[in-house]
C-alpha atoms as a PDB file:
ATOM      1  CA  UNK A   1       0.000   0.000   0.000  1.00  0.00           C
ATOM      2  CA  UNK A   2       1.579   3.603  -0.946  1.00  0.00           C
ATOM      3  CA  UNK A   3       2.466   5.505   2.044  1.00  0.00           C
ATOM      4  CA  UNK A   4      -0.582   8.380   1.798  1.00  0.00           C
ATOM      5  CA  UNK A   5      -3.103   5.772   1.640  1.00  0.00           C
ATOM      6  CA  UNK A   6      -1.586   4.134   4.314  1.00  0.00           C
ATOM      7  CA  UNK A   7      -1.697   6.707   6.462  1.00  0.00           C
ATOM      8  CA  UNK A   8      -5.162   7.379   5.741  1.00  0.00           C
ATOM      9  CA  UNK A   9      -6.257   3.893   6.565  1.00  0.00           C
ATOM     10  CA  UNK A  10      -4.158   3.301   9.510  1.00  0.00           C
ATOM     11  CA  UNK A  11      -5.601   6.992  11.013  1.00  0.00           C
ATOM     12  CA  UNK A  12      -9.091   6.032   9.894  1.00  0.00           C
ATOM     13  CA  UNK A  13      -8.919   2.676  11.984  1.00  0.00           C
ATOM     14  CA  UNK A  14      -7.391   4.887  14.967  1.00  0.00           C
ATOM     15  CA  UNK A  15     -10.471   7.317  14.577  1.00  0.00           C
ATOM     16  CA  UNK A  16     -13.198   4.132  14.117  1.00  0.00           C
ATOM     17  CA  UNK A  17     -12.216   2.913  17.345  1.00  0.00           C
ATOM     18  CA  UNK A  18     -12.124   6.311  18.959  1.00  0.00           C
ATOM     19  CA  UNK A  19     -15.853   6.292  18.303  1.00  0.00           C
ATOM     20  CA  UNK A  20     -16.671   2.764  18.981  1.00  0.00           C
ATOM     21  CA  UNK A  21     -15.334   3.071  22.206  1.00  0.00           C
ATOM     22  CA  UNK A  22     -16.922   6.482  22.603  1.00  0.00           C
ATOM     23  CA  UNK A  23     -20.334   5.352  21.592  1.00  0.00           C
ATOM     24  CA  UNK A  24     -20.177   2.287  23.780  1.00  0.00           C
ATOM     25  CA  UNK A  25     -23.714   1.299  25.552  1.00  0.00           C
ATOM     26  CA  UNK A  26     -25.152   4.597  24.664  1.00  0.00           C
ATOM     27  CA  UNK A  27     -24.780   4.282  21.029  1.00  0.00           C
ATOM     28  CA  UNK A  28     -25.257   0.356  20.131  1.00  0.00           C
ATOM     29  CA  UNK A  29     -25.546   1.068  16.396  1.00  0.00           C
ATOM     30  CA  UNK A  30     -22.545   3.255  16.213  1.00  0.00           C
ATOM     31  CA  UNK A  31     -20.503   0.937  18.060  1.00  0.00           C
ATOM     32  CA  UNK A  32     -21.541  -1.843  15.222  1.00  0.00           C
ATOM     33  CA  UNK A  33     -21.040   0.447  12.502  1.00  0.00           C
ATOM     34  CA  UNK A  34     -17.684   1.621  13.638  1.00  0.00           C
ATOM     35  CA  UNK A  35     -16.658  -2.511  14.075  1.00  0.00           C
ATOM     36  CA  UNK A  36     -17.501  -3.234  10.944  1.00  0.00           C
ATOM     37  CA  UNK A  37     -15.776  -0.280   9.488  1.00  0.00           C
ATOM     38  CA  UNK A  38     -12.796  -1.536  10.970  1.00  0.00           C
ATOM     39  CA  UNK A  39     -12.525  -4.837   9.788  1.00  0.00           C
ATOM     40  CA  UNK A  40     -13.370  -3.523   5.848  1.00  0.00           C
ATOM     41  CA  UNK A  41     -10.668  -1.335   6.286  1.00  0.00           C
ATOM     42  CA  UNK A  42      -8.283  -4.119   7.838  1.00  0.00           C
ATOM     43  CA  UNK A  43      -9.014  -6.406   4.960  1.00  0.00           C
ATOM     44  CA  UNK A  44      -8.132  -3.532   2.237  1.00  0.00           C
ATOM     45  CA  UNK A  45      -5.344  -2.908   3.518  1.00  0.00           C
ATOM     46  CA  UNK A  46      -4.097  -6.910   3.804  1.00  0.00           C
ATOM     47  CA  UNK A  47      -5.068  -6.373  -0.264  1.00  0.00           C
ATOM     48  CA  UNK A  48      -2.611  -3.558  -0.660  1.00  0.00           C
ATOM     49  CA  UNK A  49      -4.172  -1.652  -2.953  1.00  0.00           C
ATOM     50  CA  UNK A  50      -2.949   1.802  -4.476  1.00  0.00           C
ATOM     51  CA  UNK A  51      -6.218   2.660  -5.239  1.00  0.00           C
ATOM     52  CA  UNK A  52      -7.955   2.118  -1.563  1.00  0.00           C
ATOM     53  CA  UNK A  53      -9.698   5.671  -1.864  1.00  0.00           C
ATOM     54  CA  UNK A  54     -11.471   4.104  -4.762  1.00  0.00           C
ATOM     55  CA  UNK A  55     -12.480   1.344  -2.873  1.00  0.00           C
ATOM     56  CA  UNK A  56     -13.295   2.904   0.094  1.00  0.00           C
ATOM     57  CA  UNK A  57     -15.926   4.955  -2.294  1.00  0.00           C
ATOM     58  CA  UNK A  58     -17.375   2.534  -3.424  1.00  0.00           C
ATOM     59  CA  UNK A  59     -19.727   1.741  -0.017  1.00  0.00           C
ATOM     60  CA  UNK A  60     -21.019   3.523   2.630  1.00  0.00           C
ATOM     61  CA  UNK A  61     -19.158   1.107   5.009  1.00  0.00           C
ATOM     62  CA  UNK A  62     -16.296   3.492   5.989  1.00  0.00           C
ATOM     63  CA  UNK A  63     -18.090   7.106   6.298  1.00  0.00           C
ATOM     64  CA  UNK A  64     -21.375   5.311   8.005  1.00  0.00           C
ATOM     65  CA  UNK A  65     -20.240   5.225  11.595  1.00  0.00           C
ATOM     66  CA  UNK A  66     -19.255   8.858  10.984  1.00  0.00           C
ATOM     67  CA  UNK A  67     -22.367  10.030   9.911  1.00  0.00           C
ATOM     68  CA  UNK A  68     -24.399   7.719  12.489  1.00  0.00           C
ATOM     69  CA  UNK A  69     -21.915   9.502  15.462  1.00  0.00           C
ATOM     70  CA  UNK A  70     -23.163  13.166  13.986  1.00  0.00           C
ATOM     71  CA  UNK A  71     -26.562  12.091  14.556  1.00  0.00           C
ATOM     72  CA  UNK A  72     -25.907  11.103  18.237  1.00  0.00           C
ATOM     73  CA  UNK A  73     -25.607  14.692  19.486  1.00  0.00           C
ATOM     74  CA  UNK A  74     -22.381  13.450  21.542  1.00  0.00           C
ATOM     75  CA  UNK A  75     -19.901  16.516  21.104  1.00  0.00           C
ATOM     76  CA  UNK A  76     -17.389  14.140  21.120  1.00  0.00           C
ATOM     77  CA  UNK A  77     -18.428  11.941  18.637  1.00  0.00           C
ATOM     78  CA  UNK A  78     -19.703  14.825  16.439  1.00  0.00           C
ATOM     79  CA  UNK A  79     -16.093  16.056  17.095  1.00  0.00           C
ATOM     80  CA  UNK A  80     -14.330  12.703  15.948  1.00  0.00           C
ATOM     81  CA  UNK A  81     -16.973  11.992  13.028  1.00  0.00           C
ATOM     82  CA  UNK A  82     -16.741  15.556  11.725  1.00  0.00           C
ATOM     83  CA  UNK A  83     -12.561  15.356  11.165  1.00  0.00           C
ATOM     84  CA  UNK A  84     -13.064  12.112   9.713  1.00  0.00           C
ATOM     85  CA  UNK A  85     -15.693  13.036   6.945  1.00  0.00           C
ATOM     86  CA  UNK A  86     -13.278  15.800   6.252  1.00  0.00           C
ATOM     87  CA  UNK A  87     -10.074  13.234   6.277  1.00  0.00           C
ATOM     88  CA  UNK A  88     -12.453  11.080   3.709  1.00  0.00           C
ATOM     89  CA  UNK A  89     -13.529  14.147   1.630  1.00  0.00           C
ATOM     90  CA  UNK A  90      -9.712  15.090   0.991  1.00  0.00           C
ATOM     91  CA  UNK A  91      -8.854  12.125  -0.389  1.00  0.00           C
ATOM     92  CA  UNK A  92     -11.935  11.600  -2.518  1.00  0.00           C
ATOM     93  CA  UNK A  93     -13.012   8.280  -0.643  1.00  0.00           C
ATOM     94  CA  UNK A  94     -16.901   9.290  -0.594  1.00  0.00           C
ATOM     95  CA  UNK A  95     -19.486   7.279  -2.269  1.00  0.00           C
ATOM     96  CA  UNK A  96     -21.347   9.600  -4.751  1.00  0.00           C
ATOM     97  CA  UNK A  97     -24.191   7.993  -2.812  1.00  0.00           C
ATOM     98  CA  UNK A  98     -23.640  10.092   0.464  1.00  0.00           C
ATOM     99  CA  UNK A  99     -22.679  13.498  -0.755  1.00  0.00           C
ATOM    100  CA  UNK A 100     -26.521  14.486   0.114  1.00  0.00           C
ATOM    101  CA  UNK A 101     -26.515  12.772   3.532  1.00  0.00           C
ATOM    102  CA  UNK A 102     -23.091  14.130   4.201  1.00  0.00           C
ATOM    103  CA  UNK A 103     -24.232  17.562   3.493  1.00  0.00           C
ATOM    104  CA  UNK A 104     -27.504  17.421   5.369  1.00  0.00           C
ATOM    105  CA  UNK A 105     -25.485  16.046   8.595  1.00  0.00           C
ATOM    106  CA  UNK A 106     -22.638  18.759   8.399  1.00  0.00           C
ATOM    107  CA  UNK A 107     -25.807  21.242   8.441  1.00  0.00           C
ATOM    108  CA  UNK A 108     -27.333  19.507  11.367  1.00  0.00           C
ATOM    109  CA  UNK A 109     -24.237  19.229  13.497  1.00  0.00           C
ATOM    110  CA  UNK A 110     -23.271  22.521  12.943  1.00  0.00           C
ATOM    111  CA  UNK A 111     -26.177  23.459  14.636  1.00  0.00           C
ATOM    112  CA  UNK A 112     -26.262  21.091  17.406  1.00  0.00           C
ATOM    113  CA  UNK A 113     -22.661  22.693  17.886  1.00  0.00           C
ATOM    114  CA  UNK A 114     -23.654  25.896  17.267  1.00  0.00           C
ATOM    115  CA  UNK A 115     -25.916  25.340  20.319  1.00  0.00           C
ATOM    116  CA  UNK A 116     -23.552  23.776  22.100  1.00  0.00           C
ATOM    117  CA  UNK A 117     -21.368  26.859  22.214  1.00  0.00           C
ATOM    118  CA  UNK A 118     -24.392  29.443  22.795  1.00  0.00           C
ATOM    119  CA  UNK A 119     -25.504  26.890  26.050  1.00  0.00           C
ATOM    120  CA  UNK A 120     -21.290  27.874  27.073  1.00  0.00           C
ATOM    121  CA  UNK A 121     -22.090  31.277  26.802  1.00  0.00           C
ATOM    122  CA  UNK A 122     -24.702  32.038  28.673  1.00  0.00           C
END
């Protein structure tokens, strides 16, 4: 595997289980999500492929856990999900399928942080 894809996979798989473990009891479906992610991304990189962005793109396996932890309203998963989408954006590993989904759940955790941060302020 070439060295920038590497490092994408290996800090994906560092991320995933920063949000299973995060999600724990609270957030059984998460949890899942962010298992499963991890052992897709364990068996593409066992296949070595230079083209894993491509592959990651071509399911909603990888960015699902991310998008399920925006929905949970955890700042800390919102946090973690939020630089991940972004990490998977960069390198073009989005399915064409979840550009809408990704866009509406940007929108929606913005606001849940933007709340977040007015709640601080007061």
């Amino acid at each position: 595997m070439i060295g920038k894809w590497k490092s994408l996979v290996d800090t994906l798989q560092t991320d995933l289980r920063s949000v299973s473990s995060e999600a724990k009891r609270k957030h059984p479906a998460v949890k899942d999500a962010a298992e499963r992610a991890i052992l897709k991304l364990r068996s593409l990189s066992a296949a070595n492929d230079k083209h894993i962005n491509e592959v990651i793109a071509r399911s909603d396996d990888v960015i699902q856990p991310f998008i399920l932890g925006c929905e949970t309203r955890n700042p800390k998963l919102i946090l973690i999900s939020i630089s991940c989408i972004q990490k998977l954006i960069s390198h073009d590993a989005v399915p064409d399928t979840s550009v809408t989904i990704i866009i509406k759940t940007l929108s929606e955790s913005n606001r849940i942080c933007g709340s977040i941060l007015h709640t601080f302020e007061l």
